[in-house]
N, C-alpha and C. Protein backbone atom coordinates (compact mmCIF):
# COMPACT_ATOMS: atom_id res chain seq x y z
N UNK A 1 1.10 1.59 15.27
CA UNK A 1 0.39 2.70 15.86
C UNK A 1 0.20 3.79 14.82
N UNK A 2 -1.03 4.37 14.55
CA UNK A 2 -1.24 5.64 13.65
C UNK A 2 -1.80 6.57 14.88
N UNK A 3 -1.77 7.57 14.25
CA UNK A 3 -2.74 9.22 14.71
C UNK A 3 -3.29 9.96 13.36
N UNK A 4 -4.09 10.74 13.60
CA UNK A 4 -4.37 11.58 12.99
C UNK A 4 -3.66 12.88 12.50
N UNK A 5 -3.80 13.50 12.09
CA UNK A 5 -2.65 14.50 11.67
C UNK A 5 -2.77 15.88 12.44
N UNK A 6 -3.95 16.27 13.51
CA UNK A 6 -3.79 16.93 14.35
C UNK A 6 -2.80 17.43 15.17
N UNK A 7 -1.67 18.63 15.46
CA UNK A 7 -0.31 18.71 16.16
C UNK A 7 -0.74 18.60 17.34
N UNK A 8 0.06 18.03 18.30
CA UNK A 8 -0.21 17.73 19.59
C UNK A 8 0.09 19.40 20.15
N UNK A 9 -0.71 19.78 21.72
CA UNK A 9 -0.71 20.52 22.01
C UNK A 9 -0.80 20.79 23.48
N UNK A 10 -0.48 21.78 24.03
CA UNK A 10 -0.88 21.72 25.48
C UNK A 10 0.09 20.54 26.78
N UNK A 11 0.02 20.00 27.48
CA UNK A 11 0.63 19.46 27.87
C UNK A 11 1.63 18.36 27.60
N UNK A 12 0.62 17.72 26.81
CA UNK A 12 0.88 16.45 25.89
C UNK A 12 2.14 16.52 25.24
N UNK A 13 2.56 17.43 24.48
CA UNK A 13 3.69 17.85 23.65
C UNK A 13 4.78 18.04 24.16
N UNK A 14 5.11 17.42 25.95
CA UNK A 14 5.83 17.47 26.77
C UNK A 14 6.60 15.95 26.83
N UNK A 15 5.08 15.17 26.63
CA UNK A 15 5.81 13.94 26.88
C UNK A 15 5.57 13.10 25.15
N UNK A 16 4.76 13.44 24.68
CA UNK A 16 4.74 13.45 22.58
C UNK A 16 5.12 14.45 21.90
N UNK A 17 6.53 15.03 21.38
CA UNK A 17 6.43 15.93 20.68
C UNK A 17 5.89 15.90 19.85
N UNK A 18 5.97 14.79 18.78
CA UNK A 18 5.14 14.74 17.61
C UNK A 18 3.84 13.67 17.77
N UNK A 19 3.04 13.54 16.54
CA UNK A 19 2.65 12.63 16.34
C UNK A 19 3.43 11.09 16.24
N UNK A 20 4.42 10.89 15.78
CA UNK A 20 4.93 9.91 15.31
C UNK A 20 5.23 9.33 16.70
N UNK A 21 6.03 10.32 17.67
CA UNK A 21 5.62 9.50 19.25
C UNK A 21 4.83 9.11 19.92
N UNK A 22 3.39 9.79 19.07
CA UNK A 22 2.46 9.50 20.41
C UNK A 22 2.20 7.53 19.34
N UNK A 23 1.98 7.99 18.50
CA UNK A 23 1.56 6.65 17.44
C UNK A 23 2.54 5.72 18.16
N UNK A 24 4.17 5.93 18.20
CA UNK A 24 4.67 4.43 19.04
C UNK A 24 4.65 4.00 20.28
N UNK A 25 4.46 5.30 21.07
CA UNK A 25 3.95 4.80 22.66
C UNK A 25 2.86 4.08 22.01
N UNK A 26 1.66 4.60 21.47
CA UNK A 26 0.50 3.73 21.51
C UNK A 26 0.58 1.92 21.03
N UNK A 27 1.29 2.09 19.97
CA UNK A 27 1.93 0.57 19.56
C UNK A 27 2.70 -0.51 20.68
N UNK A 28 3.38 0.26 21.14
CA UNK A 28 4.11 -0.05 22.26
C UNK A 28 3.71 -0.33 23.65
N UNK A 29 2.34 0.08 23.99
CA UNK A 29 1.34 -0.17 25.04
C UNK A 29 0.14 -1.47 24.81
N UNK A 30 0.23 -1.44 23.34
CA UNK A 30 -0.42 -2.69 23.03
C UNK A 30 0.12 -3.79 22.80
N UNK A 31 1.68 -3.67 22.48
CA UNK A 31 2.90 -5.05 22.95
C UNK A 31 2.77 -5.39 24.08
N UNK A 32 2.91 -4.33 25.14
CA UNK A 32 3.21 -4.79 26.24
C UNK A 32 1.85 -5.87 27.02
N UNK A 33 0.49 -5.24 26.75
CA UNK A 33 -0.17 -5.73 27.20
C UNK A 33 -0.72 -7.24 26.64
N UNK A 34 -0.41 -7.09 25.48
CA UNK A 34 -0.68 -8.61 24.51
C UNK A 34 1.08 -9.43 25.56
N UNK A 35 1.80 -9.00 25.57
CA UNK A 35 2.98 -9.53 26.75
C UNK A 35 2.56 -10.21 27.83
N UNK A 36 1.80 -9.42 28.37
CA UNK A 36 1.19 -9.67 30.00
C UNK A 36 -0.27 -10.49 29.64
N UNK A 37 -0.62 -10.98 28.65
CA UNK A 37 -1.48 -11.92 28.13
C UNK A 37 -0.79 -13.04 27.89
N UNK A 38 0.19 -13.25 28.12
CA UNK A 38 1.19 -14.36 28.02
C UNK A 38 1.75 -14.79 26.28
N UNK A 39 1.71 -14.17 25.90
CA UNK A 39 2.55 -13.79 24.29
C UNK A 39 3.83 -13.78 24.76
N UNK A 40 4.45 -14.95 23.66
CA UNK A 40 6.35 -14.25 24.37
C UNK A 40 6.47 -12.94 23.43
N UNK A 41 7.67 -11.75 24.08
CA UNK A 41 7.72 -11.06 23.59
C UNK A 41 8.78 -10.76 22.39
N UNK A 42 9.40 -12.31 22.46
CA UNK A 42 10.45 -12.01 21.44
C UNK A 42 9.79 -12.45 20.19
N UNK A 43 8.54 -12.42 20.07
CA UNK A 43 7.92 -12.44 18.37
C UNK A 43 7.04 -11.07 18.31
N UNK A 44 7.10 -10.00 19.35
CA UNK A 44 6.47 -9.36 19.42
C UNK A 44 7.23 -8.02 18.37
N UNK A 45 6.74 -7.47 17.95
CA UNK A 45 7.33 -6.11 17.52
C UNK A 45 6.30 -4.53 17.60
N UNK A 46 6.58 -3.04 17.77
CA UNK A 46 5.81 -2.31 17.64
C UNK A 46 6.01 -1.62 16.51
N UNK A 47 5.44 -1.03 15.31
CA UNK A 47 5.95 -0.09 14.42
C UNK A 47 5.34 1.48 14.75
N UNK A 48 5.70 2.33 14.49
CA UNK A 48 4.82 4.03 14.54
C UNK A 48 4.69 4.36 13.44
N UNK A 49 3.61 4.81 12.78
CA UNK A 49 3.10 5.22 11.58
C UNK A 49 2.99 6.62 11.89
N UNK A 50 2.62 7.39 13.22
CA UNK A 50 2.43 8.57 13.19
C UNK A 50 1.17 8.77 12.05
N UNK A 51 0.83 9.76 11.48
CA UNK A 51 -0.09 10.10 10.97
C UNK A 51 -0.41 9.84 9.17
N UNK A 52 0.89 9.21 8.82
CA UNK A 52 1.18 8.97 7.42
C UNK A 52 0.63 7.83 6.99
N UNK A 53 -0.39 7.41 7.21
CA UNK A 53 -1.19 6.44 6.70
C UNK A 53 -2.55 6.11 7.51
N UNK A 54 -3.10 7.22 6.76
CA UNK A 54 -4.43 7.51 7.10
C UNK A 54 -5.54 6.69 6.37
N UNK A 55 -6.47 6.10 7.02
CA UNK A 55 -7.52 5.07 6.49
C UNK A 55 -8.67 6.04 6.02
N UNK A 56 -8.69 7.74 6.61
CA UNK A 56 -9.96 8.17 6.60
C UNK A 56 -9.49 9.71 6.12
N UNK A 57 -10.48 10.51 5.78
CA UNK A 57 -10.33 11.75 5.84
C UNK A 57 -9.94 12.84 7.07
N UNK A 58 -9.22 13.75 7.49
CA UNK A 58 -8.62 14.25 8.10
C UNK A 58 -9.26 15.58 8.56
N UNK A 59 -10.43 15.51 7.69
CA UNK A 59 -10.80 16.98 8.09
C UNK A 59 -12.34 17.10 8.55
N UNK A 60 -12.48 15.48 8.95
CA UNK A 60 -13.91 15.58 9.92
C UNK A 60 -13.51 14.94 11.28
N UNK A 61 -14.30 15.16 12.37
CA UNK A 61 -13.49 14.84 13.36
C UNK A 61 -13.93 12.91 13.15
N UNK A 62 -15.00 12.40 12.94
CA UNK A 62 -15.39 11.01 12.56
C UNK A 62 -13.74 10.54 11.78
N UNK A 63 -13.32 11.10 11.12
CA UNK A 63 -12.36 10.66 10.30
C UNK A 63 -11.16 10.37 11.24
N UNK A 64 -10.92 12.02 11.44
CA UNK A 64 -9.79 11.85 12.40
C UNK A 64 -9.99 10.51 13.42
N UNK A 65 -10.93 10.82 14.29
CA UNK A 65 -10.95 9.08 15.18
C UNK A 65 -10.75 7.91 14.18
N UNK A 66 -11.37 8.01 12.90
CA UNK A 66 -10.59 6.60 12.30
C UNK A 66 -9.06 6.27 12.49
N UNK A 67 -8.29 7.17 12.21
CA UNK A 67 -7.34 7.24 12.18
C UNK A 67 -6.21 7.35 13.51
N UNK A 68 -6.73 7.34 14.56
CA UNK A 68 -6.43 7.24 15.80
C UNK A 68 -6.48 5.53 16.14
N UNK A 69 -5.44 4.82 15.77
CA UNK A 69 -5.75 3.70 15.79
C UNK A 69 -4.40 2.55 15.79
N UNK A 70 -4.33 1.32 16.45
CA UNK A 70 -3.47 0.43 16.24
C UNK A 70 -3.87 -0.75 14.98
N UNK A 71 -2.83 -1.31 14.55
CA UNK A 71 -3.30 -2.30 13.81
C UNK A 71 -2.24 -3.51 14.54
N UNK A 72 -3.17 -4.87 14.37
CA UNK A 72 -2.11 -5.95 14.92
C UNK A 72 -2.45 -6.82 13.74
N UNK A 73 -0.99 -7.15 13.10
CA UNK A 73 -0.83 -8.21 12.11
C UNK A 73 -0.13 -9.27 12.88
N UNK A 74 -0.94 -10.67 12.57
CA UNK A 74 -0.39 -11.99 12.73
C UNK A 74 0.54 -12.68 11.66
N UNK A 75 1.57 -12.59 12.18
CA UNK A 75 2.22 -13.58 10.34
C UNK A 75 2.51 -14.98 11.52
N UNK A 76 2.50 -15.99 10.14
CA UNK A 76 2.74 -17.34 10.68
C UNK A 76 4.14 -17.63 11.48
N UNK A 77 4.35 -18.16 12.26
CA UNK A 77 5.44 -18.24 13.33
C UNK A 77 6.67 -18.72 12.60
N UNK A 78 6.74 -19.46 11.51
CA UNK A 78 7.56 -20.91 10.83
C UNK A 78 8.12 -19.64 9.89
């Protein structure tokens, strides 16, 4: 899970203090549902990147949405 480097604000910051939480809920919502796709979950893992590895520039909002984002890597099972 990544985010952008925007501080969370307003309500949100109740249940994400930081970025780095909202990035592993988000990771963590896309386990679960690749789960309920019938994936076992014991090859499953989530990581949080939070905002520290940004694909895009940070200071357009186009960018920022790049960076609002999951990545799913497949490694071979064996």
């Amino acid at each position: 899970g990544h985010t952008d480097n925007v501080k969370i604000s307003g309500k949100l910051v109740k249940v994400y203090p930081t970025n780095w939480e909202l990035s592993a809920a988000r990771a963590i919502n896309v386990s679960k549902h690749i789960q309920q796709q019938g994936i076992d979950p014991t090859i499953l893992s989530a990581t949080a990147f939070g905002e520290y590895q940004p694909v895009a520039d940070n200071a357009t909002p186009e960018g920022r949405a790049k960076n609002r984002r999951i990545a799913i890597i497949l490694l071979p099972k064996d």
